[in-house]
PDB file of N, CA and C in Angstrom:
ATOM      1  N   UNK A   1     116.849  67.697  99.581  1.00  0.00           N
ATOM      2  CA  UNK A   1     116.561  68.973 100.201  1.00  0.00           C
ATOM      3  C   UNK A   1     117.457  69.106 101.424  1.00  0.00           C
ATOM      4  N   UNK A   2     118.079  70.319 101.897  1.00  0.00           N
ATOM      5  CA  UNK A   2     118.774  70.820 102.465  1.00  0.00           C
ATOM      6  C   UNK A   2     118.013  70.496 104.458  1.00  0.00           C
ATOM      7  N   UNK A   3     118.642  70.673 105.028  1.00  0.00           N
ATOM      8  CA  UNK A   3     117.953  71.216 106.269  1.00  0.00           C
ATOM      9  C   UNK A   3     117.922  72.898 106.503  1.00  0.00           C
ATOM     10  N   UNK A   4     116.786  72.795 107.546  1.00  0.00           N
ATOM     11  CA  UNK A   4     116.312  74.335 107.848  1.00  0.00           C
ATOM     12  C   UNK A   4     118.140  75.249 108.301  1.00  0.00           C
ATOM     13  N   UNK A   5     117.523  76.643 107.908  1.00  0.00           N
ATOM     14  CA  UNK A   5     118.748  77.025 108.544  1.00  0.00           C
ATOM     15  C   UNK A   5     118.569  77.496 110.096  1.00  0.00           C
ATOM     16  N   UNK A   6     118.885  78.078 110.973  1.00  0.00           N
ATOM     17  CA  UNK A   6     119.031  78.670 112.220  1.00  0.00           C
ATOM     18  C   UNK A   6     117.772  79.922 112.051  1.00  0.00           C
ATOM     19  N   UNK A   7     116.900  80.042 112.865  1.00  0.00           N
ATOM     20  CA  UNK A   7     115.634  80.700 112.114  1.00  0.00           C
ATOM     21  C   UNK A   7     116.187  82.485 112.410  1.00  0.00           C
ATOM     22  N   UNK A   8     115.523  83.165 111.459  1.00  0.00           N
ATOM     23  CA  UNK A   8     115.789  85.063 111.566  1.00  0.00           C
ATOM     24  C   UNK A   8     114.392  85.294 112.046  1.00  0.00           C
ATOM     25  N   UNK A   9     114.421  86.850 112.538  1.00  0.00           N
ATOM     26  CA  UNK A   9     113.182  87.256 112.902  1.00  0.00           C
ATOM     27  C   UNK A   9     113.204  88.274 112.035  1.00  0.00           C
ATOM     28  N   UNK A  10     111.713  89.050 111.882  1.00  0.00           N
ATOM     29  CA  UNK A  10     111.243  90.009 111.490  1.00  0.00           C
ATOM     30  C   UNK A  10     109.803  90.661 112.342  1.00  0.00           C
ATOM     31  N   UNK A  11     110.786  91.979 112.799  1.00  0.00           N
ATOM     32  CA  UNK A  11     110.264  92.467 113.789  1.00  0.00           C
ATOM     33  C   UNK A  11     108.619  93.061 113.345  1.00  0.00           C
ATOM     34  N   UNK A  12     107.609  93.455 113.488  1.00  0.00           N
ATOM     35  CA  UNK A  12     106.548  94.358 112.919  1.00  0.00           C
ATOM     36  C   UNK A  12     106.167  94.994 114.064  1.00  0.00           C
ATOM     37  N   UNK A  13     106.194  96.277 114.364  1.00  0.00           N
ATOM     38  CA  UNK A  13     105.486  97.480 115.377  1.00  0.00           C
ATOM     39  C   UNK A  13     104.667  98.439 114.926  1.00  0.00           C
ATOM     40  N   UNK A  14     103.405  98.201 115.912  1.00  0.00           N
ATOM     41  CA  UNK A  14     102.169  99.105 115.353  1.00  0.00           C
ATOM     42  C   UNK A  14     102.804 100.294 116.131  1.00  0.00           C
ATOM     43  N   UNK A  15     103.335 101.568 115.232  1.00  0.00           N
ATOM     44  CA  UNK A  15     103.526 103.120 115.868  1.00  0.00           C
ATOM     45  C   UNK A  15     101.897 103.820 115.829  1.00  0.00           C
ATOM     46  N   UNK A  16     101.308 103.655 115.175  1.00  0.00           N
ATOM     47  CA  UNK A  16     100.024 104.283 115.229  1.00  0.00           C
ATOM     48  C   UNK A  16      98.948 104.218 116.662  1.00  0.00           C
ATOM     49  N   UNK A  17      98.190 104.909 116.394  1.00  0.00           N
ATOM     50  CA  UNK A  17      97.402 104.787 118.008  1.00  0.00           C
ATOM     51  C   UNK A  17      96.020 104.061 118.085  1.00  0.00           C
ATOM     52  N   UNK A  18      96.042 103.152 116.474  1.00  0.00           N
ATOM     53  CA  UNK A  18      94.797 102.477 116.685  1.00  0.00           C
ATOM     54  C   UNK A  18      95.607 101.106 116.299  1.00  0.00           C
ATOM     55  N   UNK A  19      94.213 100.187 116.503  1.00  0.00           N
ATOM     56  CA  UNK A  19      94.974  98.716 116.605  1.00  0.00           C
ATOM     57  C   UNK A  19      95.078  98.467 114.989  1.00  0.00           C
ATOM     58  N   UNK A  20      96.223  97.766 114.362  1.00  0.00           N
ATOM     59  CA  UNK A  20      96.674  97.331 113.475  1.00  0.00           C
ATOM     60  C   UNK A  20      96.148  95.653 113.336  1.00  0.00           C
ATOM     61  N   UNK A  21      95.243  95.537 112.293  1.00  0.00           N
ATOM     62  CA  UNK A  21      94.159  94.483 111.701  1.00  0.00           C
ATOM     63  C   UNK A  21      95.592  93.433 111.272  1.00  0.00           C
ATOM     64  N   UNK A  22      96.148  92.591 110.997  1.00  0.00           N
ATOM     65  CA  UNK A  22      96.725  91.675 110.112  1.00  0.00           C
ATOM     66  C   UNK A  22      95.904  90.600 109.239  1.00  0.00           C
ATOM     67  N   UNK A  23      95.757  91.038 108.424  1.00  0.00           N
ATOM     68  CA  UNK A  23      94.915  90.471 107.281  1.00  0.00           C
ATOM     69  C   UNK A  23      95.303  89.178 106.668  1.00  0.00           C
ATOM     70  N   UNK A  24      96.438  89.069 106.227  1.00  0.00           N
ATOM     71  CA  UNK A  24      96.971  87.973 105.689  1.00  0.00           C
ATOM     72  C   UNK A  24      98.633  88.125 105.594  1.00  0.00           C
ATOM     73  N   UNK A  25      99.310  87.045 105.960  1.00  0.00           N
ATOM     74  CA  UNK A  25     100.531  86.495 106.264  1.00  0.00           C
ATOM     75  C   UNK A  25     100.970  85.851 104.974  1.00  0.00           C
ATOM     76  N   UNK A  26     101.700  86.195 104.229  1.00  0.00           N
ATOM     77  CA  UNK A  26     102.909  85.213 103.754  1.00  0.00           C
ATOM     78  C   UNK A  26     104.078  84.781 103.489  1.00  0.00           C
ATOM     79  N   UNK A  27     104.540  84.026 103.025  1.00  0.00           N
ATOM     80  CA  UNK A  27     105.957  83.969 103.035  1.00  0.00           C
ATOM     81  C   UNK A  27     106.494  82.954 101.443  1.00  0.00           C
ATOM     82  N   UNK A  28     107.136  83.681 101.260  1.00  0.00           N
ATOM     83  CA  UNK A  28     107.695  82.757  99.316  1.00  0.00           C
ATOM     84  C   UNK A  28     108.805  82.493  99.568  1.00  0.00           C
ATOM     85  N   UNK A  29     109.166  81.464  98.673  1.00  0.00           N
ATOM     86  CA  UNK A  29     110.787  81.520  98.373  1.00  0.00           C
ATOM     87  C   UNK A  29     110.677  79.943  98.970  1.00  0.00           C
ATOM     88  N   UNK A  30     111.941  79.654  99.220  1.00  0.00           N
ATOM     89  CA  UNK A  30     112.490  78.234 100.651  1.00  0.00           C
ATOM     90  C   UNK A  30     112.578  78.853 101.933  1.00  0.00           C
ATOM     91  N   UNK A  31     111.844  79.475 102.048  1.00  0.00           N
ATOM     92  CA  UNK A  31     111.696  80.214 103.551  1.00  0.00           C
ATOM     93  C   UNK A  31     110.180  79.841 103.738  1.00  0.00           C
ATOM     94  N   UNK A  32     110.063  79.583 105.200  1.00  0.00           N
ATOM     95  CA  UNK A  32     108.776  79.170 105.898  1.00  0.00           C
ATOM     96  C   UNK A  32     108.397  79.826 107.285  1.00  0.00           C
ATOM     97  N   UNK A  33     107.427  80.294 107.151  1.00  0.00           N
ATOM     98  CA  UNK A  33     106.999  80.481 109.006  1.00  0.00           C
ATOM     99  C   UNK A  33     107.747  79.509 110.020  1.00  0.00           C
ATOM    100  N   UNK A  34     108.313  79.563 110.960  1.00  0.00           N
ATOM    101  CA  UNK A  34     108.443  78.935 112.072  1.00  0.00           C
ATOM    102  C   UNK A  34     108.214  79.145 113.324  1.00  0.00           C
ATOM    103  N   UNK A  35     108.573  77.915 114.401  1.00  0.00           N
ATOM    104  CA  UNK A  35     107.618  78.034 115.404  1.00  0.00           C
ATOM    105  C   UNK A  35     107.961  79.575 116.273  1.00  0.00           C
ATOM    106  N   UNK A  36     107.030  80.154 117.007  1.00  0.00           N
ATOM    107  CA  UNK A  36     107.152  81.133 117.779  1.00  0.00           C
ATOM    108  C   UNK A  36     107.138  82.250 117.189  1.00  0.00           C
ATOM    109  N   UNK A  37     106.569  82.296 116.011  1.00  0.00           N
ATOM    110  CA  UNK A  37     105.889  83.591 114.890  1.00  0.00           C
ATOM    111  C   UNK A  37     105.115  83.962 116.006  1.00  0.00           C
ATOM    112  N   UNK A  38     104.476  85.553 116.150  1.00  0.00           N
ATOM    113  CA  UNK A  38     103.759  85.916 117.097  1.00  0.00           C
ATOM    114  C   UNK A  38     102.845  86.892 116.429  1.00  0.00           C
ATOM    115  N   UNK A  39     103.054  87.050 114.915  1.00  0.00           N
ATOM    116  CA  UNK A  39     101.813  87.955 113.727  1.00  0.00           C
ATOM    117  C   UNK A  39     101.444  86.734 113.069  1.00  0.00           C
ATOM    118  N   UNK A  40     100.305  86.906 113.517  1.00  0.00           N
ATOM    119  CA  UNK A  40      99.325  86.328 112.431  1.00  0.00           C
ATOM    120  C   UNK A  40      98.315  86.457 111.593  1.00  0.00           C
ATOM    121  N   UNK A  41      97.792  86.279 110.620  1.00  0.00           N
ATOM    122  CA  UNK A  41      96.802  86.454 109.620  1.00  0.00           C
ATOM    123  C   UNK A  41      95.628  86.601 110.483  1.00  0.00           C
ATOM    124  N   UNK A  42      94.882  87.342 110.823  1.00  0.00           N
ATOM    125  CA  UNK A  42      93.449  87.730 111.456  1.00  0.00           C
ATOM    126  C   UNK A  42      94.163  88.107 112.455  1.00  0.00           C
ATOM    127  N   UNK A  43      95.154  88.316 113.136  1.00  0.00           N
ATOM    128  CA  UNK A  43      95.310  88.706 114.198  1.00  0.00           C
ATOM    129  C   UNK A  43      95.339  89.843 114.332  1.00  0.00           C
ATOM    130  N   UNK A  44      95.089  90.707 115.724  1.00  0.00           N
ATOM    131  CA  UNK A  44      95.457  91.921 115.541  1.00  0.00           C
ATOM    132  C   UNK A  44      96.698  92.841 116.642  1.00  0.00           C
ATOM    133  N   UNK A  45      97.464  93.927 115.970  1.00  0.00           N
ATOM    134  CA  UNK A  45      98.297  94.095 116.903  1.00  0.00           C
ATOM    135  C   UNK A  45      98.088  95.603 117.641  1.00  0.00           C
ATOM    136  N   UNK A  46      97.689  95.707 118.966  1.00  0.00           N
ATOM    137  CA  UNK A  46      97.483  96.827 119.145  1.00  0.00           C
ATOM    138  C   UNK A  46      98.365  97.940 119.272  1.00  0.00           C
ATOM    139  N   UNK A  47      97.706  99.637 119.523  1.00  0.00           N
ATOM    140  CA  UNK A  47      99.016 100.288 119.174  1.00  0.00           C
ATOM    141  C   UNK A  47      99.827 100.329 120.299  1.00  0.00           C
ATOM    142  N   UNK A  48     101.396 100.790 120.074  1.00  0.00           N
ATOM    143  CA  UNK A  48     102.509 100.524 120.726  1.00  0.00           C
ATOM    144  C   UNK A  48     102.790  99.268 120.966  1.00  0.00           C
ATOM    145  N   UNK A  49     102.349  98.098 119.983  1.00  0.00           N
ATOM    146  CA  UNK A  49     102.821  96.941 120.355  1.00  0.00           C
ATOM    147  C   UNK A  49     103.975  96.096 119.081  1.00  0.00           C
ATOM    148  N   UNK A  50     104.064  95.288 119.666  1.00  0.00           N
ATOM    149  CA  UNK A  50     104.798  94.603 118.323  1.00  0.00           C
ATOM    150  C   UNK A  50     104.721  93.096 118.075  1.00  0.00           C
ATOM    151  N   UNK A  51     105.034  92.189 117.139  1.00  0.00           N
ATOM    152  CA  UNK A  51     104.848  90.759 117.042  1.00  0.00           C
ATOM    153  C   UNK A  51     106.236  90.615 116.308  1.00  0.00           C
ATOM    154  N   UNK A  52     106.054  88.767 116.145  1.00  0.00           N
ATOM    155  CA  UNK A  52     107.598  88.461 115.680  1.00  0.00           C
ATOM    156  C   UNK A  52     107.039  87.720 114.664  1.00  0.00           C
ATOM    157  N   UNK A  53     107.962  87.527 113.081  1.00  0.00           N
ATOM    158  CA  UNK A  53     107.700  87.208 112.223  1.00  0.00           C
ATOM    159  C   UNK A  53     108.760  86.475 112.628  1.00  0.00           C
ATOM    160  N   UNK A  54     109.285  84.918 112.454  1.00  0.00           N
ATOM    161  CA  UNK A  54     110.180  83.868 112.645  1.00  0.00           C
ATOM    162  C   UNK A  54     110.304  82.965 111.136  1.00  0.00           C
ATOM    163  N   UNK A  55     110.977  83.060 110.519  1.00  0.00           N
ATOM    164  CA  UNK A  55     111.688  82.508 109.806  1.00  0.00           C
ATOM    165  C   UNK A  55     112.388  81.452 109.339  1.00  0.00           C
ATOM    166  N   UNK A  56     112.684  80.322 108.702  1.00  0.00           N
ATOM    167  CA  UNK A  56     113.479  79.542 108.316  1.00  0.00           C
ATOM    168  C   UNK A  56     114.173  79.766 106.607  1.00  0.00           C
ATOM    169  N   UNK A  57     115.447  79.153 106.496  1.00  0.00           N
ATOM    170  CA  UNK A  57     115.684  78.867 105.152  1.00  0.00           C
ATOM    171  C   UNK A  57     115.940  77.584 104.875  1.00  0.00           C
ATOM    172  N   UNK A  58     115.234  76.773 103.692  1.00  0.00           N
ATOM    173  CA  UNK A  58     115.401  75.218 103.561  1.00  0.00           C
ATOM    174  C   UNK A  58     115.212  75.341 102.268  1.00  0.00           C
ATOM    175  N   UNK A  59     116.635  75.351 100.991  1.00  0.00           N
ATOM    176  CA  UNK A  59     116.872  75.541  99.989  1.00  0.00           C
ATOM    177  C   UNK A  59     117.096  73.976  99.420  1.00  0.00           C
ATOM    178  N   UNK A  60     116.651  73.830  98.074  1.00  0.00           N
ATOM    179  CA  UNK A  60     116.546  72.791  97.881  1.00  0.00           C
ATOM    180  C   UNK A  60     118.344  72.024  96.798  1.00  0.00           C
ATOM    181  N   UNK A  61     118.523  73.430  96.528  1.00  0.00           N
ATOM    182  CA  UNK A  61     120.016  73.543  95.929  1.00  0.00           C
ATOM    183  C   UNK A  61     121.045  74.244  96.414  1.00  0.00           C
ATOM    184  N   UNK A  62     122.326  74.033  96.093  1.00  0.00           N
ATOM    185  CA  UNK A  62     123.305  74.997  96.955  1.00  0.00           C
ATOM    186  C   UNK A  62     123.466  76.286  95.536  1.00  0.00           C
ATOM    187  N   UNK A  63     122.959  77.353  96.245  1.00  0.00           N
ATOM    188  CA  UNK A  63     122.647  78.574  95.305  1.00  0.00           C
ATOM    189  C   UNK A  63     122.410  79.535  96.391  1.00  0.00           C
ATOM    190  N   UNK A  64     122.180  80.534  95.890  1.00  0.00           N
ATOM    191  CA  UNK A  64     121.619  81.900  96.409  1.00  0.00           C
ATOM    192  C   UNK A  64     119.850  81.926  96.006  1.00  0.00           C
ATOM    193  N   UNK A  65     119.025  82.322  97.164  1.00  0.00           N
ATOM    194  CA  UNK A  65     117.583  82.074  96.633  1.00  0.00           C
ATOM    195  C   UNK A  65     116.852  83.254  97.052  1.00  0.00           C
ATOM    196  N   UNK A  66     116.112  84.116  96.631  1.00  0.00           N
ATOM    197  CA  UNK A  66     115.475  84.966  97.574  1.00  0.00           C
ATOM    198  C   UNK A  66     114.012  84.665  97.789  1.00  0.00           C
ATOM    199  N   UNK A  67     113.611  85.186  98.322  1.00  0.00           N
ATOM    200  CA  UNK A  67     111.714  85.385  98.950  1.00  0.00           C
ATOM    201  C   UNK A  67     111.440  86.832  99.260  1.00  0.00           C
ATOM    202  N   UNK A  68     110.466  86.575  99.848  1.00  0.00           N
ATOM    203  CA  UNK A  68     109.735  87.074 100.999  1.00  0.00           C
ATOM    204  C   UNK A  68     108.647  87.153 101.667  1.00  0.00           C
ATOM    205  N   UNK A  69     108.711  87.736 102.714  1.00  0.00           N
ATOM    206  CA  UNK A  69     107.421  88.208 104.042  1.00  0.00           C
ATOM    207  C   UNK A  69     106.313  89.014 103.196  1.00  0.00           C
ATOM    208  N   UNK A  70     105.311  89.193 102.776  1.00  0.00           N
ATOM    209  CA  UNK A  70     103.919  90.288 102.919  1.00  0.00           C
ATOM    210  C   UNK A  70     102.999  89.648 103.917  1.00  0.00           C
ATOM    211  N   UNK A  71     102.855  91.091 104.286  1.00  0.00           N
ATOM    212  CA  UNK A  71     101.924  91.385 105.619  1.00  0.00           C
ATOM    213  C   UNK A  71     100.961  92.363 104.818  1.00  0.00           C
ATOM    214  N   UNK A  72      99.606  91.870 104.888  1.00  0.00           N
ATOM    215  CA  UNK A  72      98.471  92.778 104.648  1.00  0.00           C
ATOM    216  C   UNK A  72      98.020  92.861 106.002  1.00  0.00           C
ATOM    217  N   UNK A  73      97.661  94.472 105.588  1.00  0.00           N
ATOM    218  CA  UNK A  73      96.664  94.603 107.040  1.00  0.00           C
ATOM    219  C   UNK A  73      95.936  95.846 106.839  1.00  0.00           C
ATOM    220  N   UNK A  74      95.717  96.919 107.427  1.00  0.00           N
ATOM    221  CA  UNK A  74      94.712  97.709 107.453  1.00  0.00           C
ATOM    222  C   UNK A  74      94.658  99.508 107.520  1.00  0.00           C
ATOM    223  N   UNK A  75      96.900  99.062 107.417  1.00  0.00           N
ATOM    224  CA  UNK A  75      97.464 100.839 107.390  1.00  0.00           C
ATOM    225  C   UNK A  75      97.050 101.316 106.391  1.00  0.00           C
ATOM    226  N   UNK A  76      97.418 102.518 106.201  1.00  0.00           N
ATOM    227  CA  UNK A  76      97.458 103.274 105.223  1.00  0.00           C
ATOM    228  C   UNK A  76      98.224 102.678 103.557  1.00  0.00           C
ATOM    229  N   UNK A  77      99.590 102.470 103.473  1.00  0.00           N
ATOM    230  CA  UNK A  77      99.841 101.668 103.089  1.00  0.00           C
ATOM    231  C   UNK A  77      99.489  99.699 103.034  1.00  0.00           C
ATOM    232  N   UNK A  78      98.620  99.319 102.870  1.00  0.00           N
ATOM    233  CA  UNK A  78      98.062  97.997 103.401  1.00  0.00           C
ATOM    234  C   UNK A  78      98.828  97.201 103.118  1.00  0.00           C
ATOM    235  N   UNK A  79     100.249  96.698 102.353  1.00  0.00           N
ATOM    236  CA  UNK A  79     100.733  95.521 102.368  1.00  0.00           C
ATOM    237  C   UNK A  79     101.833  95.998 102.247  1.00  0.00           C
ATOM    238  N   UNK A  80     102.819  95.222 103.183  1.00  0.00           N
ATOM    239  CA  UNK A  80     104.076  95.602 103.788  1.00  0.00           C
ATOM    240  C   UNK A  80     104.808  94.219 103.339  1.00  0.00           C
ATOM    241  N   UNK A  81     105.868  94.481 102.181  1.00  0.00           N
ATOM    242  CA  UNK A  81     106.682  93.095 101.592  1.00  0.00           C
ATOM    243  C   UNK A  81     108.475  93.250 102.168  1.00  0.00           C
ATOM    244  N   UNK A  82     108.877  92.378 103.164  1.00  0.00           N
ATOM    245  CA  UNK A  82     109.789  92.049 103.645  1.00  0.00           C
ATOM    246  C   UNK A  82     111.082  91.440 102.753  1.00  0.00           C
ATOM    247  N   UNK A  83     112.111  91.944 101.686  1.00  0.00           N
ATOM    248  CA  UNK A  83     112.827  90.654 101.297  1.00  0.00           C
ATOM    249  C   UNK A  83     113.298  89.691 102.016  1.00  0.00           C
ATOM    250  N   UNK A  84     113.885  88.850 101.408  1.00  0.00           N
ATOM    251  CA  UNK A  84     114.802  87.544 102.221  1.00  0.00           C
ATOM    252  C   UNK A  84     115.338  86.730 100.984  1.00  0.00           C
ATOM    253  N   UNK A  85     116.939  86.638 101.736  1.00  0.00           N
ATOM    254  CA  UNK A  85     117.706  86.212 100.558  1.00  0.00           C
ATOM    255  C   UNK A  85     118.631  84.928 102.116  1.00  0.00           C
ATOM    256  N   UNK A  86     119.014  84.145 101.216  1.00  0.00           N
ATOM    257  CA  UNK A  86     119.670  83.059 101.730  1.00  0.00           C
ATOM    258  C   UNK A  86     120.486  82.251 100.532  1.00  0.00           C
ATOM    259  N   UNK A  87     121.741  82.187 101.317  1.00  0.00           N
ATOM    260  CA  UNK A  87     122.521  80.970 100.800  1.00  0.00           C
ATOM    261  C   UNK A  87     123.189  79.494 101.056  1.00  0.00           C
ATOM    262  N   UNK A  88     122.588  78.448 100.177  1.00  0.00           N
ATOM    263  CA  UNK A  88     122.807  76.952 101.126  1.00  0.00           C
ATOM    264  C   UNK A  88     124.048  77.396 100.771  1.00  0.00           C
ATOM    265  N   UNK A  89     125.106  76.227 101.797  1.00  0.00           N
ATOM    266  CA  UNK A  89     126.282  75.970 101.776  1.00  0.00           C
ATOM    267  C   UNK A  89     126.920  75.027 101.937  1.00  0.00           C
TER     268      UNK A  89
END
């Protein structure tokens, strides 16, 4: 297995004027939560605010791999799926 790559963020901002529930967090692929994520699963984000989704890639082959981020929570739309694509090298 590869080492992690240099971590990405993924921004999430509640525009609405009530607080935004985060229900459940995940992440697929060879990508993992890392440290200093600031959304979390039960957490909640109030409005005009925002959290950081933090990222790694740790591919187990040298290929192209994709994933991604879903965020359930409590909008209108309730689950919000992020891609993510990475290539070892």
């Amino acid at each position: 297995m590869g080492r992690a790559s240099a971590a990405g963020t993924v921004s999430v901002s509640n525009t609405g004027t009530t607080p935004l529930v985060l229900s459940n967090l995940t992440v697929s692929g060879d990508f993992a939560l890392a440290a200093g994520t600031t959304c979390l699963g039960g957490g909640t984000l109030a409005a005009a605010a925002s959290c950081a989704i933090i990222v790694t890639f740790t591919p187990a082959a040298q290929e192209t791999k994709s994933g991604s981020v879903t965020i359930k929570d409590n909008a209108r739309i309730n689950q919000q799926i992020v891609s993510l694509s990475g290539t070892r090298i």
